[in-house]
C-alpha atoms as a PDB file:
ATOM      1  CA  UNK A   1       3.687   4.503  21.157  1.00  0.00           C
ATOM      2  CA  UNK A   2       4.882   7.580  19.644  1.00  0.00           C
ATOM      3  CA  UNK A   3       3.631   9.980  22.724  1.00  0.00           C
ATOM      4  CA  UNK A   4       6.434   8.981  25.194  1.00  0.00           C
ATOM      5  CA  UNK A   5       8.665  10.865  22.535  1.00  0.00           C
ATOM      6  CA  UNK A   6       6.336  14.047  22.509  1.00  0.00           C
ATOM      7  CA  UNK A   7       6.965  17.259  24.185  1.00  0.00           C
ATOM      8  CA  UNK A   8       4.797  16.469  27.712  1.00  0.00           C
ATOM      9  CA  UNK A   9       5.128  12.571  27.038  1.00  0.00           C
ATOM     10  CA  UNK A  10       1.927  10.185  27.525  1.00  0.00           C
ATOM     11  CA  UNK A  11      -1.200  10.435  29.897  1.00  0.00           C
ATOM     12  CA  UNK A  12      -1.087   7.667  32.143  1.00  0.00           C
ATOM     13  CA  UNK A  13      -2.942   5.113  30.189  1.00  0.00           C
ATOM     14  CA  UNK A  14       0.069   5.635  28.096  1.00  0.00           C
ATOM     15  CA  UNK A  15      -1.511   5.528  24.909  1.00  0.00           C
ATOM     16  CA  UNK A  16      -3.036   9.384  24.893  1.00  0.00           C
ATOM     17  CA  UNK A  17      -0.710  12.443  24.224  1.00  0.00           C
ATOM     18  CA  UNK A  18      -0.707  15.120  27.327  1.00  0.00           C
ATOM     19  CA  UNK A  19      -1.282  18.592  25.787  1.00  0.00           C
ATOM     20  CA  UNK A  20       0.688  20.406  28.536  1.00  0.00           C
ATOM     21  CA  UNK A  21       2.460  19.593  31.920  1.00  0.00           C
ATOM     22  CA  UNK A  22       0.843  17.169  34.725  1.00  0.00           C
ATOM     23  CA  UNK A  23      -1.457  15.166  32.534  1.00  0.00           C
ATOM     24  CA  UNK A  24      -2.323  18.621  30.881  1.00  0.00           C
ATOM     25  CA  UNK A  25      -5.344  17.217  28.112  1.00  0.00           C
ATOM     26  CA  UNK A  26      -5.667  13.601  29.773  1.00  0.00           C
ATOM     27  CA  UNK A  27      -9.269  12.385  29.639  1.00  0.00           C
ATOM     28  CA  UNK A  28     -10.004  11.519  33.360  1.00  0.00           C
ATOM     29  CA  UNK A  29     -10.600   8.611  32.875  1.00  0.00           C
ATOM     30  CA  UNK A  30      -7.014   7.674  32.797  1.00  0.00           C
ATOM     31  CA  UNK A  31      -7.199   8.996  36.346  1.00  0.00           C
ATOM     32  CA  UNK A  32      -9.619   6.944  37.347  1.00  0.00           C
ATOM     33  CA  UNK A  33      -9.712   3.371  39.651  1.00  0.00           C
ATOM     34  CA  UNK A  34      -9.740   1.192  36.036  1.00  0.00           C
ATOM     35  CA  UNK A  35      -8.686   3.333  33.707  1.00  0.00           C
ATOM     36  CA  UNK A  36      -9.639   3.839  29.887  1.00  0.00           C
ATOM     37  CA  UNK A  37     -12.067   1.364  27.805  1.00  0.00           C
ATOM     38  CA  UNK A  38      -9.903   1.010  24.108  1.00  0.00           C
ATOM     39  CA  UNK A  39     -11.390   4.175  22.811  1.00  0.00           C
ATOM     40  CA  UNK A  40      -9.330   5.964  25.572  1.00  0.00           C
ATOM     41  CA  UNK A  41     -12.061   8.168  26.239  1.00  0.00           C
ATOM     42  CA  UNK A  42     -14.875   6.560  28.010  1.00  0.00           C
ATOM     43  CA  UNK A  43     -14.079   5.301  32.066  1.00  0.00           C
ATOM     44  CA  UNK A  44     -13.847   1.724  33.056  1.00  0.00           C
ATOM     45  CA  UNK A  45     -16.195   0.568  35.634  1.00  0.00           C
ATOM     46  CA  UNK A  46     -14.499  -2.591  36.222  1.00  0.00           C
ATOM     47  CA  UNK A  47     -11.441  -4.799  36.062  1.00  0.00           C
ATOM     48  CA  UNK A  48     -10.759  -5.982  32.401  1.00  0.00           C
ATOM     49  CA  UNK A  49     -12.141  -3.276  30.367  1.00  0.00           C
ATOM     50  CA  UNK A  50     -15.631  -4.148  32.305  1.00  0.00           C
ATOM     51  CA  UNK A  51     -18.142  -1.543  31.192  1.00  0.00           C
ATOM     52  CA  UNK A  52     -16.708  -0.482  28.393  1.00  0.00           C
ATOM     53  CA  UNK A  53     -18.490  -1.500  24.562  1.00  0.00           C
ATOM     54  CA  UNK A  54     -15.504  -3.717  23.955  1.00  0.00           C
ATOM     55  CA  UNK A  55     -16.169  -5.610  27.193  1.00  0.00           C
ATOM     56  CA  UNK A  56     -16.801  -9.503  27.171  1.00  0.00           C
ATOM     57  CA  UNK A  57     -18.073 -11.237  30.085  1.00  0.00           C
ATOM     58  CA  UNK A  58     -15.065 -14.407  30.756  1.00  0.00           C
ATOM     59  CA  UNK A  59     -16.818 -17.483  30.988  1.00  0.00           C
ATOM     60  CA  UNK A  60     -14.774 -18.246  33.335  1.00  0.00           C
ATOM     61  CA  UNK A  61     -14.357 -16.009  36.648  1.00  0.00           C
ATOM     62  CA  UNK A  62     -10.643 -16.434  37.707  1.00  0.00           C
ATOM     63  CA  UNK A  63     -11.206 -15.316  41.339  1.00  0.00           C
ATOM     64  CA  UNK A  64     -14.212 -17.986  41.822  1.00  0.00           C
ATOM     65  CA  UNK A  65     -12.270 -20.424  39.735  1.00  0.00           C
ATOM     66  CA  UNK A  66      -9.676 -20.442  42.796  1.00  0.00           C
ATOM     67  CA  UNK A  67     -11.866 -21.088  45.526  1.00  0.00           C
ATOM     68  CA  UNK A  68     -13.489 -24.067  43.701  1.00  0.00           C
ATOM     69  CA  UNK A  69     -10.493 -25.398  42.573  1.00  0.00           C
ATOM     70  CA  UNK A  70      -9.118 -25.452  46.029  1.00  0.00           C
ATOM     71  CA  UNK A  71      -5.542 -25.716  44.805  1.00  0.00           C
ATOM     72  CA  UNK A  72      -4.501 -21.984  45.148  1.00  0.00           C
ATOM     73  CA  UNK A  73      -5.774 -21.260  48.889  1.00  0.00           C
ATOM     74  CA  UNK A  74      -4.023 -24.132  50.380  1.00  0.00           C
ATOM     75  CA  UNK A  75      -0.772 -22.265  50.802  1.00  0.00           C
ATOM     76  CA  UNK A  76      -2.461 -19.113  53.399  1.00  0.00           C
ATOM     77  CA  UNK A  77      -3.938 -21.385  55.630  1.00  0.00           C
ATOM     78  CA  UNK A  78      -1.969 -23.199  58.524  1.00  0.00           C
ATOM     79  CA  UNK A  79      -0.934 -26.574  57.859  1.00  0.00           C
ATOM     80  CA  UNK A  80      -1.719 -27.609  61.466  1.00  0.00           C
ATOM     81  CA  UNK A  81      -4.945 -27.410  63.334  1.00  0.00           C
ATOM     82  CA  UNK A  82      -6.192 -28.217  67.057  1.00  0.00           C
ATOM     83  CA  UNK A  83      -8.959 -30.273  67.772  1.00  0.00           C
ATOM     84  CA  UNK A  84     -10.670 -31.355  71.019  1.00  0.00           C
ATOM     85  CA  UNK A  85     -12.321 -34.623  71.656  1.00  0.00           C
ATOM     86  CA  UNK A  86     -15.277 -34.962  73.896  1.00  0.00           C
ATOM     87  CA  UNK A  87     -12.850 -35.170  77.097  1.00  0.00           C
ATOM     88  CA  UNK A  88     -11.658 -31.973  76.206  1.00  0.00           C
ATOM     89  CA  UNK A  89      -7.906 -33.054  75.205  1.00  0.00           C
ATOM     90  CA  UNK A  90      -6.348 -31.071  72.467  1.00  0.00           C
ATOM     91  CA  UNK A  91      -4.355 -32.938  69.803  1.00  0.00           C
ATOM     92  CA  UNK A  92      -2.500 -30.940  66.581  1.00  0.00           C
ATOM     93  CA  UNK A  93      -3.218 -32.737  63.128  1.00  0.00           C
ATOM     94  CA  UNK A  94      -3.037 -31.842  59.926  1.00  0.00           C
ATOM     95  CA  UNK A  95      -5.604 -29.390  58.660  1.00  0.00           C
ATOM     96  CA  UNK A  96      -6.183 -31.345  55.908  1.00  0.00           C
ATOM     97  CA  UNK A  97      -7.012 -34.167  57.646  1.00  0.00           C
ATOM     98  CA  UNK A  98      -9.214 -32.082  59.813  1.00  0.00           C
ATOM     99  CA  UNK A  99     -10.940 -30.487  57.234  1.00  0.00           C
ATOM    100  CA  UNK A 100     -11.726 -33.765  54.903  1.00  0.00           C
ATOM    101  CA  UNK A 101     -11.737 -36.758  57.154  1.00  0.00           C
ATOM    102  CA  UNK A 102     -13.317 -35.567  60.559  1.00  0.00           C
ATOM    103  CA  UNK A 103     -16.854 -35.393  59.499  1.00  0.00           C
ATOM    104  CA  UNK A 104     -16.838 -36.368  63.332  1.00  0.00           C
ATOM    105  CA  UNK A 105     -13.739 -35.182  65.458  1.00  0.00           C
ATOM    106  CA  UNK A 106     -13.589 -37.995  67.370  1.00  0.00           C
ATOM    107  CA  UNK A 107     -12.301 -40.012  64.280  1.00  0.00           C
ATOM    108  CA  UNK A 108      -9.042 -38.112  64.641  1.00  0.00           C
ATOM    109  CA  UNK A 109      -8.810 -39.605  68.190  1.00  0.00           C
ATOM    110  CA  UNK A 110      -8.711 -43.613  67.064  1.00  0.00           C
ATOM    111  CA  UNK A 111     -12.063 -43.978  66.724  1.00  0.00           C
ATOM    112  CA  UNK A 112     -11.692 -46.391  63.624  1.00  0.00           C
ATOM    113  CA  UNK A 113     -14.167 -48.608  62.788  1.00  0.00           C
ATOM    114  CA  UNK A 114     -11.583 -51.008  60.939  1.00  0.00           C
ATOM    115  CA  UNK A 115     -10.543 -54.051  63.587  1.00  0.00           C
ATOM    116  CA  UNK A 116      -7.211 -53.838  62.514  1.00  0.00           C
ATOM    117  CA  UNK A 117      -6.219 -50.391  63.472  1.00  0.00           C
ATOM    118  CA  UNK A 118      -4.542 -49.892  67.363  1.00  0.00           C
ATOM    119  CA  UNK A 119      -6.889 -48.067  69.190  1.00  0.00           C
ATOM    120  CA  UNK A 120      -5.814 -44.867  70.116  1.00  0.00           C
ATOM    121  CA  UNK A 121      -4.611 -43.869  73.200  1.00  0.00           C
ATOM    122  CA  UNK A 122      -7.505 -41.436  73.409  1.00  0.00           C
ATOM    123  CA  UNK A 123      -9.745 -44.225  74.197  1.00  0.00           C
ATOM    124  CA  UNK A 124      -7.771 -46.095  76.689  1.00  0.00           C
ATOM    125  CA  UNK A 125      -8.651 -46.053  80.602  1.00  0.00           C
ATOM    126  CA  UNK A 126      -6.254 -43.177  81.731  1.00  0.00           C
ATOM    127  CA  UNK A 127      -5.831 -41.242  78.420  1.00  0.00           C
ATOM    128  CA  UNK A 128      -2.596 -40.370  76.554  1.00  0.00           C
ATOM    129  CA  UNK A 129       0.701 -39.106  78.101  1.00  0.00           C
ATOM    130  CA  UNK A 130       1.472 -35.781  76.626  1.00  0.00           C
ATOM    131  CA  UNK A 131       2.963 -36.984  73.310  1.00  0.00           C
ATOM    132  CA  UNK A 132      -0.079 -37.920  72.006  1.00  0.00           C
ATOM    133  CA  UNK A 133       0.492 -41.407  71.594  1.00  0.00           C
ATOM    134  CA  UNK A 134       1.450 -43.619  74.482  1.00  0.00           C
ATOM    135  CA  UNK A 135      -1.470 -44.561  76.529  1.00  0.00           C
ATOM    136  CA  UNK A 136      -0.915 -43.623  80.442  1.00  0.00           C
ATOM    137  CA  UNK A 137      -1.138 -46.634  82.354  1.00  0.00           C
ATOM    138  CA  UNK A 138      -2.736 -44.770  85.475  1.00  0.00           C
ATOM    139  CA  UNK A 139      -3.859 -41.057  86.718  1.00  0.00           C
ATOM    140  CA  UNK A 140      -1.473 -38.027  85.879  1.00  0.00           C
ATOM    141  CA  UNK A 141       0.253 -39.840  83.373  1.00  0.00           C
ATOM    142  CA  UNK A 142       1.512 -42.579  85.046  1.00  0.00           C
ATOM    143  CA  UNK A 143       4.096 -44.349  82.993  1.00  0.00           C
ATOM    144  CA  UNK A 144       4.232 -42.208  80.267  1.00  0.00           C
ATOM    145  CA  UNK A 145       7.813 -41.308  78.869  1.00  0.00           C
ATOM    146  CA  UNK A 146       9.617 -37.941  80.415  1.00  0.00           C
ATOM    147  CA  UNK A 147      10.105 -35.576  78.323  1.00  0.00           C
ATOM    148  CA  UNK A 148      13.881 -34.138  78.036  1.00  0.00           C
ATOM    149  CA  UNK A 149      12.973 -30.762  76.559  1.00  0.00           C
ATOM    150  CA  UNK A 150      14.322 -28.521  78.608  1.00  0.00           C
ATOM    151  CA  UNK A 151      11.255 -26.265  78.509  1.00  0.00           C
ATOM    152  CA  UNK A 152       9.624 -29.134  80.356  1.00  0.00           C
ATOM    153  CA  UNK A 153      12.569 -29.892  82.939  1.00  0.00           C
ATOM    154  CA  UNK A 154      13.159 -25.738  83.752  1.00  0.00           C
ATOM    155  CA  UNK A 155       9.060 -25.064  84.433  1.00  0.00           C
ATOM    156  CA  UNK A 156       9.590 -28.096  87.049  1.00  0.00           C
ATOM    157  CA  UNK A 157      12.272 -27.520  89.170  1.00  0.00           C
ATOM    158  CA  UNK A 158      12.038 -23.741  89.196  1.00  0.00           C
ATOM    159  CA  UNK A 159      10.102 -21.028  90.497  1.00  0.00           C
ATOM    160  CA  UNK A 160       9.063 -18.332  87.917  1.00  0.00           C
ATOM    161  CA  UNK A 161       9.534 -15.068  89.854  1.00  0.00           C
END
């Protein structure tokens, strides 16, 4: 609009001329948290003109629309989550499948009710080795494959002083 050309240049809803230096004649509400309904006159109360005669109530609410969509939120959340079953191990699954599937948590540890699914190692006499998967065939998981991460290997064989 013309008043960016004017002598003291626009207020800040950059519509209304300034009469003088620093805003010199602005209304306040340009000042204000949502600025200037259309008249550029009367204050905002609210995002999108809200409060203001020219205000129309969206039928559709874009921040609720998110939530019950449920597409938008799925990037802040972590895409892993621990659970616990009832002997207090700790397995990381998807949150997903933690969220939708697990009505009961100890689904995520094998407990399938379909014939043809393994049963997890969860359920078997001595428990799972630490990977999660193999069952141990005996206390302190006996036969269970060694892990070669050196993380493992180092916290063995030395001392932390």
């Amino acid at each position: 609009s013309a008043c960016f050309d004017s002598e003291f240049g626009c207020c800040p809803d950059n519509t209304t001329f300034a009469t003088g230096e620093f805003n010199q004649g602005c209304s306040n509400c340009t000042l204000s948290e949502f600025g200037c309904c259309a008249d550029n006159y009367t204050e905002a109360t609210g995002k999108n003109s809200k409060g203001c005669e020219e205000f129309v109530e969206s039928p559709l609410n874009l921040d609720e629309g998110k939530e019950q969509e449920g597409s938008g939120d799925h990037d802040a959340k972590p895409t892993e989550c621990q659970v616990t079953n009832e002997e207090g191990e700790m397995a990381t699954v998807d949150c997903a499948v933690a969220n939708s599937t697990a009505t009961d948590v100890e689904d995520l540890f094998g407990n399938g009710t379909d014939t043809n699914v393994t049963m997890h190692c969860s359920k078997s006499e001595f428990g799972c080795c630490p990977d999660w998967f193999t069952p141990a065939e005996g206390p302190n998981n006996a036969g269970c494959p060694v892990f070669v991460l050196g993380v493992f290997l180092e916290a063995e064989n030395q001392s932390i002083s």
